[in-house]
N, C-alpha and C. Protein backbone atom coordinates (compact mmCIF):
# COMPACT_ATOMS: atom_id res chain seq x y z
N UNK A 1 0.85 -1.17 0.00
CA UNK A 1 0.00 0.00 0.00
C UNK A 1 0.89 1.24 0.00
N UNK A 2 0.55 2.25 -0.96
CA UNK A 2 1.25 3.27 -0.79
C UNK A 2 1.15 4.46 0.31
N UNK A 3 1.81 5.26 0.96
CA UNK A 3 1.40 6.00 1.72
C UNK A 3 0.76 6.49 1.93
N UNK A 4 0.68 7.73 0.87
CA UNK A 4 -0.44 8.29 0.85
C UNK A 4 -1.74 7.93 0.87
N UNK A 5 -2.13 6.49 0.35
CA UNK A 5 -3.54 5.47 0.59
C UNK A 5 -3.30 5.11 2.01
N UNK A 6 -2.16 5.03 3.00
CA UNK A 6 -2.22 4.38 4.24
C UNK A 6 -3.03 5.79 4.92
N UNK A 7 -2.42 7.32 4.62
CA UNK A 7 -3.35 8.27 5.30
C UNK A 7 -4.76 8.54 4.95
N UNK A 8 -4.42 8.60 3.93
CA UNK A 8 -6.26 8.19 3.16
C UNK A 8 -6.79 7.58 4.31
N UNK A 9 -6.49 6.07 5.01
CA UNK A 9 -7.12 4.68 5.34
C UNK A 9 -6.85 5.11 6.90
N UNK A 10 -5.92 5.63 7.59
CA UNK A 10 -5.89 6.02 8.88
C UNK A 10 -6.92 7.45 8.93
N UNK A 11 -6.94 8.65 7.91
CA UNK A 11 -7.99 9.39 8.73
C UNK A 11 -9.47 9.10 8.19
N UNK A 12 -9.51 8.11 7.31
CA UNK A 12 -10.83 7.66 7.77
C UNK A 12 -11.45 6.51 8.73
N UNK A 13 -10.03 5.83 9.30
CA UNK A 13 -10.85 5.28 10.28
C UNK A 13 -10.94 6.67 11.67
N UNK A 14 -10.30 7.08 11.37
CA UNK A 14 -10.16 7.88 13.18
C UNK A 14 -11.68 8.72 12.50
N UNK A 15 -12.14 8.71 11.55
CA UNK A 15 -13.43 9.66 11.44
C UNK A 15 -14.47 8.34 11.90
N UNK A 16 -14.20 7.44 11.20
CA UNK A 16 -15.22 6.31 11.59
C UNK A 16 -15.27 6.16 12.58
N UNK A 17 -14.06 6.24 13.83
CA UNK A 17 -14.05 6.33 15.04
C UNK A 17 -14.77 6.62 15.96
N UNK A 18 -14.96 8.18 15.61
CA UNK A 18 -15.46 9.39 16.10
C UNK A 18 -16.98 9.31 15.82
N UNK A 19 -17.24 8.92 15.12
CA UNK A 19 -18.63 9.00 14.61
C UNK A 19 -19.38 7.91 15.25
N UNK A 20 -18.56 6.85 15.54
CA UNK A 20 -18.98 5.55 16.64
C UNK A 20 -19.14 6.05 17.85
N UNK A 21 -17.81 7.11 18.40
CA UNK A 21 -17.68 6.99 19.46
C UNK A 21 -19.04 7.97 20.28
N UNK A 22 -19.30 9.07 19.31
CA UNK A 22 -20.80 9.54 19.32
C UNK A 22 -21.68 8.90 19.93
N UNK A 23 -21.89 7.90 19.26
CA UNK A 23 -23.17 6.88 19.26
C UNK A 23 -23.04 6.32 21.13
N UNK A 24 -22.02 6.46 21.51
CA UNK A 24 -22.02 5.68 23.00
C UNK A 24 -22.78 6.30 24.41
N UNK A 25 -23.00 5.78 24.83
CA UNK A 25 -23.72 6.40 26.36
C UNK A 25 -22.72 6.71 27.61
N UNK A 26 -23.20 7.71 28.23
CA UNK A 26 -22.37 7.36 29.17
C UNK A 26 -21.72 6.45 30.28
N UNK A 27 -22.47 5.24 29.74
CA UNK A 27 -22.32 3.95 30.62
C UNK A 27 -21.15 2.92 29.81
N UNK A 28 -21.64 3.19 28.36
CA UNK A 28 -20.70 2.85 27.35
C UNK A 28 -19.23 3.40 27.90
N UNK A 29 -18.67 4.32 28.12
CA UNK A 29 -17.76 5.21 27.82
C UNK A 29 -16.59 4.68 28.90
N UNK A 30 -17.64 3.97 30.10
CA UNK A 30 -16.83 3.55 31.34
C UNK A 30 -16.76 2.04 31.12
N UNK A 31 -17.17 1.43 30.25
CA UNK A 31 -16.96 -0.25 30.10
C UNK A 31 -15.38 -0.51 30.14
N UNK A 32 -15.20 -1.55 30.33
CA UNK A 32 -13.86 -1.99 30.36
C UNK A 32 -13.66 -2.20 28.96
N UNK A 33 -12.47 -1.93 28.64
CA UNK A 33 -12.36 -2.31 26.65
C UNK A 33 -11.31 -3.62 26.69
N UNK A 34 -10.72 -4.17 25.66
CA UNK A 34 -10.27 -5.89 25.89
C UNK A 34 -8.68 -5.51 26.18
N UNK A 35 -8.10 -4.03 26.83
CA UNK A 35 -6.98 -4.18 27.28
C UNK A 35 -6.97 -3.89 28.90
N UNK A 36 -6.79 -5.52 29.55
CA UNK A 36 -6.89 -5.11 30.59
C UNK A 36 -7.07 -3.70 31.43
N UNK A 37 -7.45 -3.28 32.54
CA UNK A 37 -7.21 -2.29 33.06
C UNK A 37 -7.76 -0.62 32.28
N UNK A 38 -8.03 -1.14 31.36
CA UNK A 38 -8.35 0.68 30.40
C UNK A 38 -9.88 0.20 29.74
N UNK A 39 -10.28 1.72 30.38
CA UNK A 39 -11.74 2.13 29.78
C UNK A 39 -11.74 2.20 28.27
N UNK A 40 -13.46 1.93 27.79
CA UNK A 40 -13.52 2.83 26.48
C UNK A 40 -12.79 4.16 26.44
N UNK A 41 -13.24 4.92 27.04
CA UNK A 41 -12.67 6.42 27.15
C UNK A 41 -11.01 6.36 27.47
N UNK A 42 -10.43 5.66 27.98
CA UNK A 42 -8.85 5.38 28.05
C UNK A 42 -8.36 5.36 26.87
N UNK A 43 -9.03 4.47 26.24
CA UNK A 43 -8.40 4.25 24.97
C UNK A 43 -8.72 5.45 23.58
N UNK A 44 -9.73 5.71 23.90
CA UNK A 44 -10.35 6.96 23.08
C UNK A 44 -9.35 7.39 23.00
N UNK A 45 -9.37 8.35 24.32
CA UNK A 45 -8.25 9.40 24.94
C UNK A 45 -7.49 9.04 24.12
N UNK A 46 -6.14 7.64 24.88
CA UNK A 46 -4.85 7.71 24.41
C UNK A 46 -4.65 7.79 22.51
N UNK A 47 -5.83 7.71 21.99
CA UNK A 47 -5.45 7.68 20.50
C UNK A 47 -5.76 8.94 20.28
N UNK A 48 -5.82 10.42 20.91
CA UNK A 48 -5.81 11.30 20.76
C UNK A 48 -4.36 11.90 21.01
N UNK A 49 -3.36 11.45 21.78
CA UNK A 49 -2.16 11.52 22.44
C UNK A 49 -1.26 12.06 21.38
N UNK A 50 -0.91 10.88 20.57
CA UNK A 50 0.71 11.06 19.81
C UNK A 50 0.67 12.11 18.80
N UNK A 51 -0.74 12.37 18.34
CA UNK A 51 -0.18 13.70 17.25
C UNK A 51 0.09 15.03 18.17
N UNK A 52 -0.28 15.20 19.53
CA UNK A 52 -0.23 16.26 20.53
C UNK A 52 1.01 15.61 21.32
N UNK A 53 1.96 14.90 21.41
CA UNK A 53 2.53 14.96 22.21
C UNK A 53 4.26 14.91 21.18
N UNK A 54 5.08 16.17 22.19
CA UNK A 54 6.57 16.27 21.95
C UNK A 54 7.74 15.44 22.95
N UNK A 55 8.64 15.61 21.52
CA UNK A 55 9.94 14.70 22.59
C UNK A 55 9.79 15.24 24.15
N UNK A 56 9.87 16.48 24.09
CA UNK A 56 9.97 17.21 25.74
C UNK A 56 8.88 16.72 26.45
N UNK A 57 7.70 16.78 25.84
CA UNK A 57 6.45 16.15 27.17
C UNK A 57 6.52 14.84 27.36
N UNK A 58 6.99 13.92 26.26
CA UNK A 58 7.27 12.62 25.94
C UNK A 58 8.47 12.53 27.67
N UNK A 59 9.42 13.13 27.57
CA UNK A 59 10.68 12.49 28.57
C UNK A 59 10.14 13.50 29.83
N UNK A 60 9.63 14.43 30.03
CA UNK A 60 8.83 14.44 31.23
C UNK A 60 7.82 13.64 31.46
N UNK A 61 7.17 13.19 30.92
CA UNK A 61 6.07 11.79 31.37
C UNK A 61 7.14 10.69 31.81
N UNK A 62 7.85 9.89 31.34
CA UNK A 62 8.83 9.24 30.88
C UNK A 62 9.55 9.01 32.48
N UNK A 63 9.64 10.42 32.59
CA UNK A 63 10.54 10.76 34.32
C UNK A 63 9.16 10.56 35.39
N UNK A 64 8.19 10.79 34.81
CA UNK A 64 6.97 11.09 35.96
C UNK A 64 6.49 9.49 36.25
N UNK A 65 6.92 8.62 34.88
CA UNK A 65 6.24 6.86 34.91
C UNK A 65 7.90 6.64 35.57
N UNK A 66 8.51 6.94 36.19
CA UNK A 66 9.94 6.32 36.36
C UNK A 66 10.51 5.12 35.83
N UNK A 67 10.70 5.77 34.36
CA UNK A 67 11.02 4.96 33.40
C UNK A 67 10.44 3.88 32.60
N UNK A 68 8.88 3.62 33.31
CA UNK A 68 8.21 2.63 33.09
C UNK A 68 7.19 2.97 31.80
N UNK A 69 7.42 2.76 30.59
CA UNK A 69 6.91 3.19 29.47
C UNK A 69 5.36 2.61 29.22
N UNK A 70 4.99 1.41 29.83
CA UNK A 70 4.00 0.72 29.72
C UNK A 70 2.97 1.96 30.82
N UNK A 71 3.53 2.18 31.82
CA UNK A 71 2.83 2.80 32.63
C UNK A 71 2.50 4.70 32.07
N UNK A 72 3.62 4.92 31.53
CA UNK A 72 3.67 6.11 30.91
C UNK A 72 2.10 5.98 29.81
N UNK A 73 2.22 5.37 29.20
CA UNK A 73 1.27 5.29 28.05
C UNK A 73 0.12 5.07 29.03
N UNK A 74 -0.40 4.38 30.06
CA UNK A 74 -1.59 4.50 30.41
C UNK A 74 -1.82 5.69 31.53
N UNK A 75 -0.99 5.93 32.24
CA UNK A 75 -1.14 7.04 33.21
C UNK A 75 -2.00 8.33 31.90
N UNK A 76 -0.78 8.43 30.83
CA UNK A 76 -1.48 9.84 29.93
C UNK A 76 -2.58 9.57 29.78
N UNK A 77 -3.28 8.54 29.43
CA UNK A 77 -4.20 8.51 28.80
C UNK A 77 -5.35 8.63 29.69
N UNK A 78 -4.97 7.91 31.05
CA UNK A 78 -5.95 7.95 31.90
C UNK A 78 -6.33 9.79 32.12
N UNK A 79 -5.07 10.47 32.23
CA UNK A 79 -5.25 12.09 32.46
C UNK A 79 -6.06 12.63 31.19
N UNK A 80 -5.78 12.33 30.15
CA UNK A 80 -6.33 12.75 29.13
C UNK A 80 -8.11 12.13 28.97
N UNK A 81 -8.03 11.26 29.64
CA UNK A 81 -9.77 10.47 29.83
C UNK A 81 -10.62 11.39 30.42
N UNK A 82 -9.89 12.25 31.19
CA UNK A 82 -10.34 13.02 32.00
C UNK A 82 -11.45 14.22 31.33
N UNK A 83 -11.07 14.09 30.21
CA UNK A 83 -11.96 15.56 29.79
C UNK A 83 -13.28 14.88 28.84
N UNK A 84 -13.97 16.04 29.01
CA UNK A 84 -15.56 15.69 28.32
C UNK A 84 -15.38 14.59 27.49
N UNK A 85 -16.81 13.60 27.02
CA UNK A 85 -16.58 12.83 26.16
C UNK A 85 -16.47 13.85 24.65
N UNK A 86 -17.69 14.12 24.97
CA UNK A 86 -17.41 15.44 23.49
C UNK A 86 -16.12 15.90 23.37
N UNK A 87 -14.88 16.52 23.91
CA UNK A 87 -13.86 16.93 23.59
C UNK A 87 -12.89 15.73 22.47
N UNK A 88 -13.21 15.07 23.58
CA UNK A 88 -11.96 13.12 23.34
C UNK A 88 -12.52 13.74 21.52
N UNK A 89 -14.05 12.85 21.31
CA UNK A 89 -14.86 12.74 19.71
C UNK A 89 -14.11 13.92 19.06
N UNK A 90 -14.31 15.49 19.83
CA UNK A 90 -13.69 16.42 18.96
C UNK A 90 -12.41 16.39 18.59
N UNK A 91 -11.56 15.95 19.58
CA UNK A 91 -9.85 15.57 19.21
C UNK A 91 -9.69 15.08 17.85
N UNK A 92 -10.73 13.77 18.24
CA UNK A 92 -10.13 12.76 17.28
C UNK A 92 -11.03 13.16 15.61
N UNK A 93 -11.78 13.85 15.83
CA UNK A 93 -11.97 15.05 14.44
C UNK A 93 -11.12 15.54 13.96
N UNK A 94 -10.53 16.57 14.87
CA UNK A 94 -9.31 17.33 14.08
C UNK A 94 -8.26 17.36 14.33
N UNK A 95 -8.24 15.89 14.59
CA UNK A 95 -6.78 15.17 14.48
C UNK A 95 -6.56 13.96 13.33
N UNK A 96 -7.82 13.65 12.80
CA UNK A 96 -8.24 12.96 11.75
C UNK A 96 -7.10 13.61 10.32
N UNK A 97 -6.55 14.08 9.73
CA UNK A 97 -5.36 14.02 8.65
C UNK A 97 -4.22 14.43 9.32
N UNK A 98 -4.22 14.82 10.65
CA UNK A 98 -2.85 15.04 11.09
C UNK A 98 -1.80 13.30 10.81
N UNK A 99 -0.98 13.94 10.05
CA UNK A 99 0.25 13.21 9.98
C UNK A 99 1.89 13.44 11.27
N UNK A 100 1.63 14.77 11.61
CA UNK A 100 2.97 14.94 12.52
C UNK A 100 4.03 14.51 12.03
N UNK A 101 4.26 14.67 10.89
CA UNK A 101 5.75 14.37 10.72
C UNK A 101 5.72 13.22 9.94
N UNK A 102 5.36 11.93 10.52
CA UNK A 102 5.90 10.85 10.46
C UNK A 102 5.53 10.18 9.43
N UNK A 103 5.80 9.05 9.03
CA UNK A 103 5.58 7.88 8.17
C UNK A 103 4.65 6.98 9.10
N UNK A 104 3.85 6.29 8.30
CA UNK A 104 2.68 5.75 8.63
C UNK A 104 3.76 4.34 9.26
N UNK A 105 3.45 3.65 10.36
CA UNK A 105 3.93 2.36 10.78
C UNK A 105 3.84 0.94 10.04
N UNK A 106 4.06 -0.45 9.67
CA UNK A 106 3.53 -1.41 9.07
C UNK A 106 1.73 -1.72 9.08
N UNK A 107 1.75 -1.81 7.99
CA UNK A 107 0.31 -2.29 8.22
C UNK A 107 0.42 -3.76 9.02
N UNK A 108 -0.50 -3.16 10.11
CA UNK A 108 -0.55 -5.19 10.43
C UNK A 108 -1.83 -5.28 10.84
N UNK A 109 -2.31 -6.42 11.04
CA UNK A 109 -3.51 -7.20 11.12
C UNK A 109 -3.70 -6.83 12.92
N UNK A 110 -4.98 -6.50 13.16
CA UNK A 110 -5.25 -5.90 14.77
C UNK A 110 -4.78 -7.44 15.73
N UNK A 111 -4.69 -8.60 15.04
CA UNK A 111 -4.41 -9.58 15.84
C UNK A 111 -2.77 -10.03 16.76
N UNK A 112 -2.51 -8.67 15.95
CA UNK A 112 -0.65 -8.43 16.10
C UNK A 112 -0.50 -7.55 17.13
N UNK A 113 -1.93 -7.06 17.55
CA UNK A 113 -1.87 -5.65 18.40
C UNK A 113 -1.89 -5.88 19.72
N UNK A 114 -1.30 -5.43 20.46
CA UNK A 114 -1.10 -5.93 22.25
C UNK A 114 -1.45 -4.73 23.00
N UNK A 115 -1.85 -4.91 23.97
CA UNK A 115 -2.53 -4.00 25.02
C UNK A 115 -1.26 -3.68 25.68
């Protein structure tokens, strides 16, 4: 797949996302999702994270998880859970073609994906 079709295919799922994530209740929002320990809204959140976050906030979190990267990634997200559900949905709107820089990662199959 060429790149530019991988951003094509990433900001329309984060729109498909958003447009799901709409549809949820607020009872929805607090369910447990299939990675241990993290809410729907955890996970919302944290996929709002990496186009907003810099090397510098990156190694102050980094120092704040004392070194513990697994914990880093859920502590943010849990802080970031924190705000309206409407905000999270709005993030992930107009964060929907943000690229940040980078090159899109391997495509892989969600069965490759670990909590």
């Amino acid at each position: 797949m060429e790149t530019e079709q991988v951003w094509s295919e990433i900001e329309s799922a984060r729109l498909r996302l958003a447009d799901f994530l709409e549809t949820l209740s607020p009872r929805d929002w607090e369910h447990p999702s299939l990675c241990p320990g993290w809410r729907v809204r955890d996970v919302a959140a944290h996929l709002t994270l990496a186009p907003q976050t810099t090397i510098g906030r990156s190694m102050v979190e980094f120092a704040r998880a004392r070194g513990n990267f697994n914990r880093l990634v859920l502590d943010t997200a849990i802080r970031q859970a924190e705000l309206p559900t409407g905000e999270i949905v709005g993030l992930l709107r107009s964060l929907a073609r943000d690229r940040g820089g980078r090159r899109p990662g391997p495509v892989r199959s969600p069965r490759s994906w670990t909590c």
